[in-house]
Protein backbone atom coordinates (compact mmCIF):
# COMPACT_ATOMS: atom_id res chain seq x y z
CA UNK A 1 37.10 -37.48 -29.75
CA UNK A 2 39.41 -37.06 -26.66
CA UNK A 3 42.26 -39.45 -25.04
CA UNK A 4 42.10 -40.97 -21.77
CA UNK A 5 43.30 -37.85 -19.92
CA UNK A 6 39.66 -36.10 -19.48
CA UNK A 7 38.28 -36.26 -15.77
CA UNK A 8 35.51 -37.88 -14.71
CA UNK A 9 33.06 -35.27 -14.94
CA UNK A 10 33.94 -34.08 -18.85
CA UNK A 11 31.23 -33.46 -19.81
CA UNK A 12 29.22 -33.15 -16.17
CA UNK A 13 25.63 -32.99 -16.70
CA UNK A 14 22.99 -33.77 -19.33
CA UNK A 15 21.02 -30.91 -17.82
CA UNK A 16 23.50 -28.34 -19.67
CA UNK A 17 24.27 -28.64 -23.82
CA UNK A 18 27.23 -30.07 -24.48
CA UNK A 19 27.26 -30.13 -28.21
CA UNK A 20 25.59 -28.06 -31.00
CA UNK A 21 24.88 -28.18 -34.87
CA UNK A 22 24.68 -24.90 -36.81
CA UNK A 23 25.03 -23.56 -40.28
CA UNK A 24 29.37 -23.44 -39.19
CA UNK A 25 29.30 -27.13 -38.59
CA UNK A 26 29.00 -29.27 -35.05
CA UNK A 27 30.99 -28.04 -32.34
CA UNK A 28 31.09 -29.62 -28.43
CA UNK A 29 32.85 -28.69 -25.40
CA UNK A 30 34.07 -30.78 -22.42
CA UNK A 31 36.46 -30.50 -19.54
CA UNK A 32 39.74 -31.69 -19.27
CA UNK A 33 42.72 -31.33 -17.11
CA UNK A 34 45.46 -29.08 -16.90
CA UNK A 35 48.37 -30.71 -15.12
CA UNK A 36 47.46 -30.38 -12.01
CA UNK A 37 48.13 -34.00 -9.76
CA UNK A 38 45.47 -35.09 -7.63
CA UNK A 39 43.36 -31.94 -7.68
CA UNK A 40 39.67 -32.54 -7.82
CA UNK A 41 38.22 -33.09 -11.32
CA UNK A 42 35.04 -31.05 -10.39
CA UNK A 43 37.18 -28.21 -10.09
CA UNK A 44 40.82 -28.45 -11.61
CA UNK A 45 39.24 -28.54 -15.34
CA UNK A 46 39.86 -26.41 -18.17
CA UNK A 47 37.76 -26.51 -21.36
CA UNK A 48 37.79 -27.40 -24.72
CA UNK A 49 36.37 -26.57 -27.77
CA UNK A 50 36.20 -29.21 -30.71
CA UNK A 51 34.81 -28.99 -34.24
CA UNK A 52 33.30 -32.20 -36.47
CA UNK A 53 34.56 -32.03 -39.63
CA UNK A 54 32.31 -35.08 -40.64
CA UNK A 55 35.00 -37.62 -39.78
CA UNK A 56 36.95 -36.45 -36.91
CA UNK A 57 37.70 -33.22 -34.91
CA UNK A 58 39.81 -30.67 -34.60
CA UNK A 59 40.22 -28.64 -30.96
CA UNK A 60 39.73 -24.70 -32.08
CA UNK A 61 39.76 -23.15 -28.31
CA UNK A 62 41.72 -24.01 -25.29
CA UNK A 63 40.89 -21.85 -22.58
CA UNK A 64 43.67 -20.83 -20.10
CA UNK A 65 43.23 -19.83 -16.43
CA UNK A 66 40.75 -17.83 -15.07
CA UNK A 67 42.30 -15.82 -12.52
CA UNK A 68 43.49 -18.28 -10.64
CA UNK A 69 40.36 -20.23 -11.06
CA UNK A 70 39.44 -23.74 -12.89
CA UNK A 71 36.18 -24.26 -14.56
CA UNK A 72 33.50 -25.83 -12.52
CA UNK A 73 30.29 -26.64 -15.39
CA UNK A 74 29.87 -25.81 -19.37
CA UNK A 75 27.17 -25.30 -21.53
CA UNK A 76 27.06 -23.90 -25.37
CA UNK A 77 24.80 -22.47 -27.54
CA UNK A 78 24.56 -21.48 -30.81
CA UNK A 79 22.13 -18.55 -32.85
CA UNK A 80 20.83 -18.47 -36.17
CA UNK A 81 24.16 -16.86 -37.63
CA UNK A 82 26.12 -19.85 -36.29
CA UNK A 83 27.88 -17.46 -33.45
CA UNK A 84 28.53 -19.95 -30.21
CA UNK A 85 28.33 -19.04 -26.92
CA UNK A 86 29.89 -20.53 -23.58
CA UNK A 87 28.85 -20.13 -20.40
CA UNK A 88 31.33 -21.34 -17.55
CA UNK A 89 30.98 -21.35 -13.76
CA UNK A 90 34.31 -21.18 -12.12
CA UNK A 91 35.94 -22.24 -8.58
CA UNK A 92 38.74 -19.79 -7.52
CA UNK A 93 40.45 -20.97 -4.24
CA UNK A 94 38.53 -21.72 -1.35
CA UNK A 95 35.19 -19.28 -1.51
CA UNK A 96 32.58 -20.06 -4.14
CA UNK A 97 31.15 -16.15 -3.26
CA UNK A 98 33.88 -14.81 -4.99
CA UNK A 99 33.67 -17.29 -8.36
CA UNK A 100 32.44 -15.64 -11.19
CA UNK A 101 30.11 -16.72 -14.27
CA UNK A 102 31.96 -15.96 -17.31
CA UNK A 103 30.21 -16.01 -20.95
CA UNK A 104 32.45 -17.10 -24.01
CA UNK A 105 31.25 -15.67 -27.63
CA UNK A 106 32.44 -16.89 -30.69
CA UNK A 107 31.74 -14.98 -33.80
CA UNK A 108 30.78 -17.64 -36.83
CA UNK A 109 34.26 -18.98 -38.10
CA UNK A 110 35.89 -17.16 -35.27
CA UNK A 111 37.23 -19.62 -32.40
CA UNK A 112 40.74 -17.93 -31.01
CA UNK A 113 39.38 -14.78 -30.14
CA UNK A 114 36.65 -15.27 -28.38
CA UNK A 115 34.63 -11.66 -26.18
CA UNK A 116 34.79 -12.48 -22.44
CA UNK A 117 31.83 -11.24 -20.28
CA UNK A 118 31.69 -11.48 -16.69
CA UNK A 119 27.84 -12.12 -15.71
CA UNK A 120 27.93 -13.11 -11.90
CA UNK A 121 30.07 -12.70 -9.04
CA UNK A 122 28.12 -14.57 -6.54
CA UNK A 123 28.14 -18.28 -6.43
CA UNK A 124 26.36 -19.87 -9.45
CA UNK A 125 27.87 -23.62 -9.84
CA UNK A 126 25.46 -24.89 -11.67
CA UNK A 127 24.06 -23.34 -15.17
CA UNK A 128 21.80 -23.71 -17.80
CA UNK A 129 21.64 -21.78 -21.03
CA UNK A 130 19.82 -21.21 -24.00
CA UNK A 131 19.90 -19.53 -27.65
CA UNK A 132 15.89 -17.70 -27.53
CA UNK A 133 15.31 -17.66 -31.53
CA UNK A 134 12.00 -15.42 -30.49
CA UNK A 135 13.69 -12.44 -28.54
CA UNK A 136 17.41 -13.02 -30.47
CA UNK A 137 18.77 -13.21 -26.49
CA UNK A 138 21.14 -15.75 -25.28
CA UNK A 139 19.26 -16.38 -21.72
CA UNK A 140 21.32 -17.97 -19.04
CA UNK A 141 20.16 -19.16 -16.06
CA UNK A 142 22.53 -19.68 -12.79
CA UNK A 143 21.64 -21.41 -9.68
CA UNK A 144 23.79 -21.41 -6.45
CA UNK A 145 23.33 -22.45 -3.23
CA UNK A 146 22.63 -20.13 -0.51
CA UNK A 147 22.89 -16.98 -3.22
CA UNK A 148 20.55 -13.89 -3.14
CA UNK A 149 21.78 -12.58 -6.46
CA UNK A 150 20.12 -12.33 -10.19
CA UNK A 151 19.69 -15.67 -11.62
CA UNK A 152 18.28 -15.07 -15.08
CA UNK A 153 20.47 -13.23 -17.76
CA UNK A 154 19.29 -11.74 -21.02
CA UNK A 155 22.10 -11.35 -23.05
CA UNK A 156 22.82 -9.58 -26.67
CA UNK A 157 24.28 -11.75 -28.84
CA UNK A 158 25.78 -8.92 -30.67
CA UNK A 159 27.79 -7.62 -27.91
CA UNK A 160 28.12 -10.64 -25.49
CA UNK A 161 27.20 -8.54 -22.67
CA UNK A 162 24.08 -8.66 -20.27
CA UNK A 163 21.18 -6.77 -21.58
CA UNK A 164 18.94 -7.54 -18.22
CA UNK A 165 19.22 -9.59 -14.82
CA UNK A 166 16.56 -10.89 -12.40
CA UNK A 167 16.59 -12.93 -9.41
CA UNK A 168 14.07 -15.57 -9.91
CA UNK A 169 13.79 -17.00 -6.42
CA UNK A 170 15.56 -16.67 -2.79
CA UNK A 171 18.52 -18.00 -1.33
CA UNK A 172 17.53 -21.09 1.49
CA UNK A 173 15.20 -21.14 3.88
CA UNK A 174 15.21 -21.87 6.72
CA UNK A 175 11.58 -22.29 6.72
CA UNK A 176 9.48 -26.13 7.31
CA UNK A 177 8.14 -26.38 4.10
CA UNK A 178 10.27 -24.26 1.82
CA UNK A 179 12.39 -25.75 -1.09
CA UNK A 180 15.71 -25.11 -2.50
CA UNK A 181 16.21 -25.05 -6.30
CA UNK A 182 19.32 -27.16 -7.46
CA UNK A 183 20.41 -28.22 -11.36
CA UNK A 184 18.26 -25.39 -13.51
CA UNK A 185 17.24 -26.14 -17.07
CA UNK A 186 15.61 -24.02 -19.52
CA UNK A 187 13.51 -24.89 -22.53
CA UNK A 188 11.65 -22.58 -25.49
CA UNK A 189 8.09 -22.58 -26.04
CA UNK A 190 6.28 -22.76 -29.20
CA UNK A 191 5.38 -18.82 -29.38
CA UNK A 192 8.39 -17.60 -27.55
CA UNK A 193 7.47 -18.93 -24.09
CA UNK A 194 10.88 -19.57 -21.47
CA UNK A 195 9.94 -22.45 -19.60
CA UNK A 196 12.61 -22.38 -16.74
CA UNK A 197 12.58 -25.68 -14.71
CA UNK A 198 14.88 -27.24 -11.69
CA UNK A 199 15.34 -30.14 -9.01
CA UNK A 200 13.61 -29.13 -5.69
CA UNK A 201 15.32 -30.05 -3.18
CA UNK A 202 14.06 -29.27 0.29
CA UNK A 203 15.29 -27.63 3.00
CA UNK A 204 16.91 -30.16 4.75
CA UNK A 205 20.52 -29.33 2.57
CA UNK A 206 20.53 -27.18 5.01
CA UNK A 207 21.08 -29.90 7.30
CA UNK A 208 23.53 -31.57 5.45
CA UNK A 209 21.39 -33.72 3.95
CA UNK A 210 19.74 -33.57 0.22
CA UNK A 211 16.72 -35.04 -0.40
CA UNK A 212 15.46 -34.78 -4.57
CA UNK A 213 11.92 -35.24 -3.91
CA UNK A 214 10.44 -33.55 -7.24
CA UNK A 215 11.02 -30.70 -9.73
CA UNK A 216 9.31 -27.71 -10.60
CA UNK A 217 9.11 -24.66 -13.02
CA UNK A 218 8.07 -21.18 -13.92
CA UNK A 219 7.16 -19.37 -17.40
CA UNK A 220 8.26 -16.54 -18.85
CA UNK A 221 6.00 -15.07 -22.26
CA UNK A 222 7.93 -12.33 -22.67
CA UNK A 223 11.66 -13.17 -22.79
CA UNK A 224 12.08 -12.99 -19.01
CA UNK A 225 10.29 -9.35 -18.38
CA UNK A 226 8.17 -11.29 -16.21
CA UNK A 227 7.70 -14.81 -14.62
CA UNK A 228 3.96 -17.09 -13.71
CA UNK A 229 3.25 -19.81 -11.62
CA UNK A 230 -0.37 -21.57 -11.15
CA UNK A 231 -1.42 -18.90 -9.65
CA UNK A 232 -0.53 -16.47 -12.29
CA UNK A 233 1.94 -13.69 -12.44
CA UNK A 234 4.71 -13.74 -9.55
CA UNK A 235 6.04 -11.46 -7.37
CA UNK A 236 10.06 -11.96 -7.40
CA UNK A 237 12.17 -13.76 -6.25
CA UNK A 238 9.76 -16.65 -4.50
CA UNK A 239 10.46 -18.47 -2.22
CA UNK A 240 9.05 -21.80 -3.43
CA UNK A 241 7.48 -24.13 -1.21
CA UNK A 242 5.70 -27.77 -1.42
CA UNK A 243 2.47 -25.89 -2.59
CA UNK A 244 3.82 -23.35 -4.77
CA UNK A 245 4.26 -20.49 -6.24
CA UNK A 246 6.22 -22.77 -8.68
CA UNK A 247 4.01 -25.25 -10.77
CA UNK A 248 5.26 -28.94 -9.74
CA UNK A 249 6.57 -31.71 -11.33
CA UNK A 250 3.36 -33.96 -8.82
CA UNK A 251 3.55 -37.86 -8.36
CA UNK A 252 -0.03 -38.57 -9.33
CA UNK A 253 0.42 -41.76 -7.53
CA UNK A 254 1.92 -40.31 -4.56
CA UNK A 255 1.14 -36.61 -3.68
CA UNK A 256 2.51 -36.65 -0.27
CA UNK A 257 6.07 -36.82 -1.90
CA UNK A 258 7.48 -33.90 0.60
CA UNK A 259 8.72 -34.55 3.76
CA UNK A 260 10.21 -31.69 5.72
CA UNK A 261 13.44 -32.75 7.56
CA UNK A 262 12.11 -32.62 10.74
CA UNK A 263 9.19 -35.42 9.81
CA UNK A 264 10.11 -38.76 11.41
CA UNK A 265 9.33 -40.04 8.57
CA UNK A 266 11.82 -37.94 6.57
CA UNK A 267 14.10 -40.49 4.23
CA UNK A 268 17.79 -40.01 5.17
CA UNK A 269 20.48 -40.60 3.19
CA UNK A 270 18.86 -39.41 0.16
CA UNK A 271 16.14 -41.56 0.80
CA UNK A 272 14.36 -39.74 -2.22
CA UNK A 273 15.98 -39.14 -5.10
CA UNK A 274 14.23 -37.84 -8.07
CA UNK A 275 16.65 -35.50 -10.11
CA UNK A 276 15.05 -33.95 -13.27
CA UNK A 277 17.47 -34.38 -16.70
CA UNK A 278 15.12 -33.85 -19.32
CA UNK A 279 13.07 -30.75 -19.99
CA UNK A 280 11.45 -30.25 -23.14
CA UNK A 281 8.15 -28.84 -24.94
CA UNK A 282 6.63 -30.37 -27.99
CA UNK A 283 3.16 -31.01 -29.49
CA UNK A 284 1.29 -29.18 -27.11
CA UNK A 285 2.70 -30.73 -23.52
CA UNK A 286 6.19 -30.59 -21.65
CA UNK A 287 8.12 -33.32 -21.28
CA UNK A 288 9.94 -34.43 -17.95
CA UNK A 289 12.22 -36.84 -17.40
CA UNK A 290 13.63 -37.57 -14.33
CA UNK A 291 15.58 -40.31 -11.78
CA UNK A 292 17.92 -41.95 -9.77
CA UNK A 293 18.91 -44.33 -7.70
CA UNK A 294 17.10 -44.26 -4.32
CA UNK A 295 15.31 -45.72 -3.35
CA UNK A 296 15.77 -48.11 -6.15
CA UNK A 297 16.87 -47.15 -9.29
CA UNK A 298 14.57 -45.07 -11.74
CA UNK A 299 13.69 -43.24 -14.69
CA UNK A 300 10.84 -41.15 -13.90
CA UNK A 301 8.73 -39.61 -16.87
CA UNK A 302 5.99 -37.18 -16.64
CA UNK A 303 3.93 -34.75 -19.42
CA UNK A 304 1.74 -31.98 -18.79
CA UNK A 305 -0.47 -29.69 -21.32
CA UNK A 306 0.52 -26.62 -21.55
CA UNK A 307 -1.41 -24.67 -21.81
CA UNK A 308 -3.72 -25.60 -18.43
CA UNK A 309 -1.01 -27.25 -16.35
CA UNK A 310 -2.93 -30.41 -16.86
CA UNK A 311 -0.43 -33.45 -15.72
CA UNK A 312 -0.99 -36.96 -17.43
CA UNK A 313 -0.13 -39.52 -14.60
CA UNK A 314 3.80 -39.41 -13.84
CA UNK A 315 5.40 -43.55 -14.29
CA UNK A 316 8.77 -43.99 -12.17
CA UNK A 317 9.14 -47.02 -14.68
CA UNK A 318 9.86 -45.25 -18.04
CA UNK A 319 9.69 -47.81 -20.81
CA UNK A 320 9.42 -47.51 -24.93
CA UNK A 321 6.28 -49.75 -26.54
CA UNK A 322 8.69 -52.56 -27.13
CA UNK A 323 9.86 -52.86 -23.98
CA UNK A 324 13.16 -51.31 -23.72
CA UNK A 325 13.48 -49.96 -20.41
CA UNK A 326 15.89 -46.65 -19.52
CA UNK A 327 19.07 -46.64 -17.01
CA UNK A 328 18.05 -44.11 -14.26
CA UNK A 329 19.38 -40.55 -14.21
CA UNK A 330 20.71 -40.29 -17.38
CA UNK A 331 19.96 -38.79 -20.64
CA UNK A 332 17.74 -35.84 -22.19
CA UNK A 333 15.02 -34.52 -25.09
CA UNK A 334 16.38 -32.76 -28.57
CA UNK A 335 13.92 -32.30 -31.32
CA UNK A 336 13.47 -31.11 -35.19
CA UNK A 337 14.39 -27.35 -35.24
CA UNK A 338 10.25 -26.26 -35.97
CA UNK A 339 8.77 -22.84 -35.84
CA UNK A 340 5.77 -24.34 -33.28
CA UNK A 341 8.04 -27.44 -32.12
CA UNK A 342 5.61 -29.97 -33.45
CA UNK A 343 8.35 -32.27 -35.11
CA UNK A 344 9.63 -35.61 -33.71
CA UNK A 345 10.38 -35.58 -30.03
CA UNK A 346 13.57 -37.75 -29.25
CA UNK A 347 15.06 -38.71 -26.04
CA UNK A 348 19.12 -40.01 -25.80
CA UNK A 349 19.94 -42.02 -23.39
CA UNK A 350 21.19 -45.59 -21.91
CA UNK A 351 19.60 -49.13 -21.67
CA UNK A 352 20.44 -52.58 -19.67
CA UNK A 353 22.39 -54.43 -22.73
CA UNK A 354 22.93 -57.44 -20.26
CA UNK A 355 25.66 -58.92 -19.16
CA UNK A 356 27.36 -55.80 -16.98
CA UNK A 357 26.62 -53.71 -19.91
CA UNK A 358 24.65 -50.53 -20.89
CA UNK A 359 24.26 -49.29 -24.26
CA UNK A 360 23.13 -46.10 -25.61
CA UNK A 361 19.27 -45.73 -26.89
CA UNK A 362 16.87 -43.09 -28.98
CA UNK A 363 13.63 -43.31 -28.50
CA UNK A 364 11.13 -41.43 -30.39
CA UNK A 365 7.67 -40.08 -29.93
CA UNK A 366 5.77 -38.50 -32.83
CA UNK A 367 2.52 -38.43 -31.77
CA UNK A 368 3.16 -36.05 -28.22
CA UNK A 369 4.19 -38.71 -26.01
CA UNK A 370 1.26 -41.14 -26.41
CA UNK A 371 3.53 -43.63 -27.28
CA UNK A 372 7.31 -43.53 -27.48
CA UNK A 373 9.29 -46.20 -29.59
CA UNK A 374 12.93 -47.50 -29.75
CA UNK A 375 14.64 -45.25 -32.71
CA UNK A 376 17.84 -46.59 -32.69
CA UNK A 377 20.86 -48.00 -30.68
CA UNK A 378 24.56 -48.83 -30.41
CA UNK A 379 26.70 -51.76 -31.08
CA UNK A 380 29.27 -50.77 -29.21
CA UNK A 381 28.46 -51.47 -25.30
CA UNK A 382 29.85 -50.12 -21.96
CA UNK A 383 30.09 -51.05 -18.20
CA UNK A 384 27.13 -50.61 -16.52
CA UNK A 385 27.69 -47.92 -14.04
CA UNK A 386 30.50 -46.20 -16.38
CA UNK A 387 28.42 -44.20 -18.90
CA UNK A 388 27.56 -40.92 -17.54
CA UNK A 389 26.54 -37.43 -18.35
CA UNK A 390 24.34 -38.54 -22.07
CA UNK A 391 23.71 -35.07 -23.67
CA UNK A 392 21.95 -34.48 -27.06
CA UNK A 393 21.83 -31.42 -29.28
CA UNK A 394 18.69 -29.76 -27.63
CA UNK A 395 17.91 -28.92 -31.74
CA UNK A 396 18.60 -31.79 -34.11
CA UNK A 397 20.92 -30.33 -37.17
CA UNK A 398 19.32 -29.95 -40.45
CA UNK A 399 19.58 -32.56 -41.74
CA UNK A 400 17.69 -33.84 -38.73
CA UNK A 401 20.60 -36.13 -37.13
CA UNK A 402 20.50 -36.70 -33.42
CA UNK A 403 24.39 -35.99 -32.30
CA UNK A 404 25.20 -36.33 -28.71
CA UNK A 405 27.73 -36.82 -26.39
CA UNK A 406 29.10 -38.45 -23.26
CA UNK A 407 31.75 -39.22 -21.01
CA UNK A 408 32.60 -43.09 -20.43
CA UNK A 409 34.76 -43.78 -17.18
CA UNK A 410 37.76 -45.48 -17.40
CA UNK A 411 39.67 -45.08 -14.36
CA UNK A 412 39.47 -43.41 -10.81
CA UNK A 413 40.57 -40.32 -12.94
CA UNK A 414 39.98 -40.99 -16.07
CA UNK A 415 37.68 -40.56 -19.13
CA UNK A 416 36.59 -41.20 -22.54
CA UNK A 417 34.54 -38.31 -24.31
CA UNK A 418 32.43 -39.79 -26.99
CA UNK A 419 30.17 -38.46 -29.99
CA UNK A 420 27.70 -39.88 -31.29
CA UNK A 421 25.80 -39.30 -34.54
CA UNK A 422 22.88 -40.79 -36.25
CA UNK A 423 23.57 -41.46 -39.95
């Protein structure tokens, strides 16, 4: 799909979409450089847009600069009528405050031209969007660190431009028990329900130090006019803490999972690192995956019935009925394209292939997570440690392939962006 000139971080992310079926074909998107020696790959990218033609692709969109800014994260989306959209966080110079959010629409069989919209001015480095088939809204969500701006964007997909904007929760705390939302993801209910979710992280960023000690969400059932918790409707923005307002992501097993900094007990160095990838509802529950590698490498997995918030027991070893076990921190949900998202639930990700080597799995539940089975995986193998960023279609095409794709590390600088497709 790409040479070996893409950066490291191509396709950053398997919390944001990086690739998309509609009724115009498959398109992706992924970072690459712009000839610029030595600069940071996190922040000297550029995007691209590529179209599958059903045996190879063809790049329809190369974005230029953005006043004087590089592209920091990506995520696309598509609607009904096959328009795309692209949401971008940028990095201009040296103050994130001043890098704005920019949304990229395509109109269907349109890719040269597409309408720039400015959503955010504040610092939002990390995004999550999502096409809301209920409301006919594009809904973005933004999170950035230390930021007391709107977070959650209703857009029109007709015009591109930002119908509505709400700040979902505060900028840190400096408070003992608060927590700090990092990596946002957003996922559709079955009767129009926004489930937005996210990585707490407490307050001891502040600190310098970031400890992933669980994740956590909020639900919207009325396209983001308003937002519950456990305790039922909130008052925005919260200010989320270890006991709410947020429903958590809980450690059945071990409920005393937060620490604040000051504790003695606290685990430095990212002694606790549980950052959530996968976000999904189907057949009746959400879905959670998350992972990583402290204090020992992990793939954490976790359901809950919705509705009633009821959590089955959360496993921090996350393994299909015939034993094949996930690589931590990697990978994410996508799903048949149902009215009341009761199809096949299917998770993309890696697995120990032995050796030094990983290789790419899907696993598959049909029966709401009860039991989840190996679907399918590659031939082809790769370091162990060099596969990164695994990101499925969040809504399988219609034909009902799983397409995907990832970034495989080839150098200190370098990158492979691969696609993947399920015949």
């Amino acid at each position: 799909m790409s040479n070996s000139s893409e950066p490291f971080r191509a396709t950053d992310g398997p919390w944001w979409q990086h690739v998309v079926s509609t009724s115009a074909g498959t398109f992706a998107i992924y970072k690459y450089e712009a000839g610029i020696p030595g600069g940071d790959t996190r922040t000297s990218g550029y995007f691209k847009l590529a179209k599958f033609n059903g045996a190879s692709w063809t790049t329809v969109y190369t974005n230029s600069a953005i006043s004087g800014g590089q592209v920091e994260n990506i995520s696309i989306d598509a609607d009904s009528s096959g328009n795309l959209y692209v949401v971008a966080s940028t990095h201009q110079g040296s103050s994130w405050g001043k890098s704005p959010t920019l949304l990229y629409r395509f109109p269907a069989g349109n890719y040269t031209n597409p309408k720039i919209t400015r959503l955010s001015i504040g610092s939002s480095d990390k995004i999550t969007s999502m096409y809301d088939s209920a409301h006919s809204t594009e809904d973005v969500l933004l999170m950035g660190q230390a930021s007391d701006t709107p977070q959650f964007f209703t857009v029109d997909p007709s015009t591109g431009a930002a119908t509505s904007e709400v700040q979902l929760w505060k900028g840190q705390s400096s408070q003992p028990n608060s927590t700090v939302a990092e990596y946002p993801e957003l996922t559709p209910g079955p009767s129009g329900e926004i489930f937005a979710g996210w990585f707490t992280t407490d307050n001891g960023i502040l600190a310098g130090i970031q400890n992933y000690y669980d994740a956590a969400f909020i639900e919207s059932p009325d396209g983001g006019s308003t937002w519950y918790g456990p305790g039922g409707r909130l008052t925005l923005p919260i200010n989320d803490t270890n006991t709410g307002p947020a429903y958590e992501v809980v450690n059945t097993n071990d409920p005393i999972e937060f620490l604040p900094y000051t504790n003695p007990r606290y685990p430095t160095n990212r002694g606790n690192y549980n950052a959530m990838n996968g976000f999904a509802y189907n057949n009746g529950s959400l879905f959670f995956m998350f992972g990583g590698p402290t204090p020992a490498p992990h793939t954490s997995y976790a359901t809950l019935a919705w509705p009633g918030a009821t959590f089955a027991n959360r496993t921090d070893s996350w393994r299909t009925a015939d034993g094949n076990q996930f690589v931590a921190n990697e990978g994410n949900f996508s799903q048949n394209d149902t009215p009341n998202l009761t199809g096949t639930l299917y998770f993309t990700g890696a697995t120990p292939a032995g050796g030094g080597n990983d290789r790419l799995i899907v696993a598959n539940t049909t029966n709401g997570g009860a039991t989840w089975c190996t679907y399918a995986t590659s031939t082809q193998t790769y370091a162990t440690g060099n596969l990164h960023y695994i990101d499925p279609a969040r809504i399988n095409n219609s034909s009902g392939e799983i397409q995907a794709v990832f970034t495989y590390v080839t150098g200190s600088r370098t990158a492979i962006v691969y696609f993947a497709q399920d015949n």
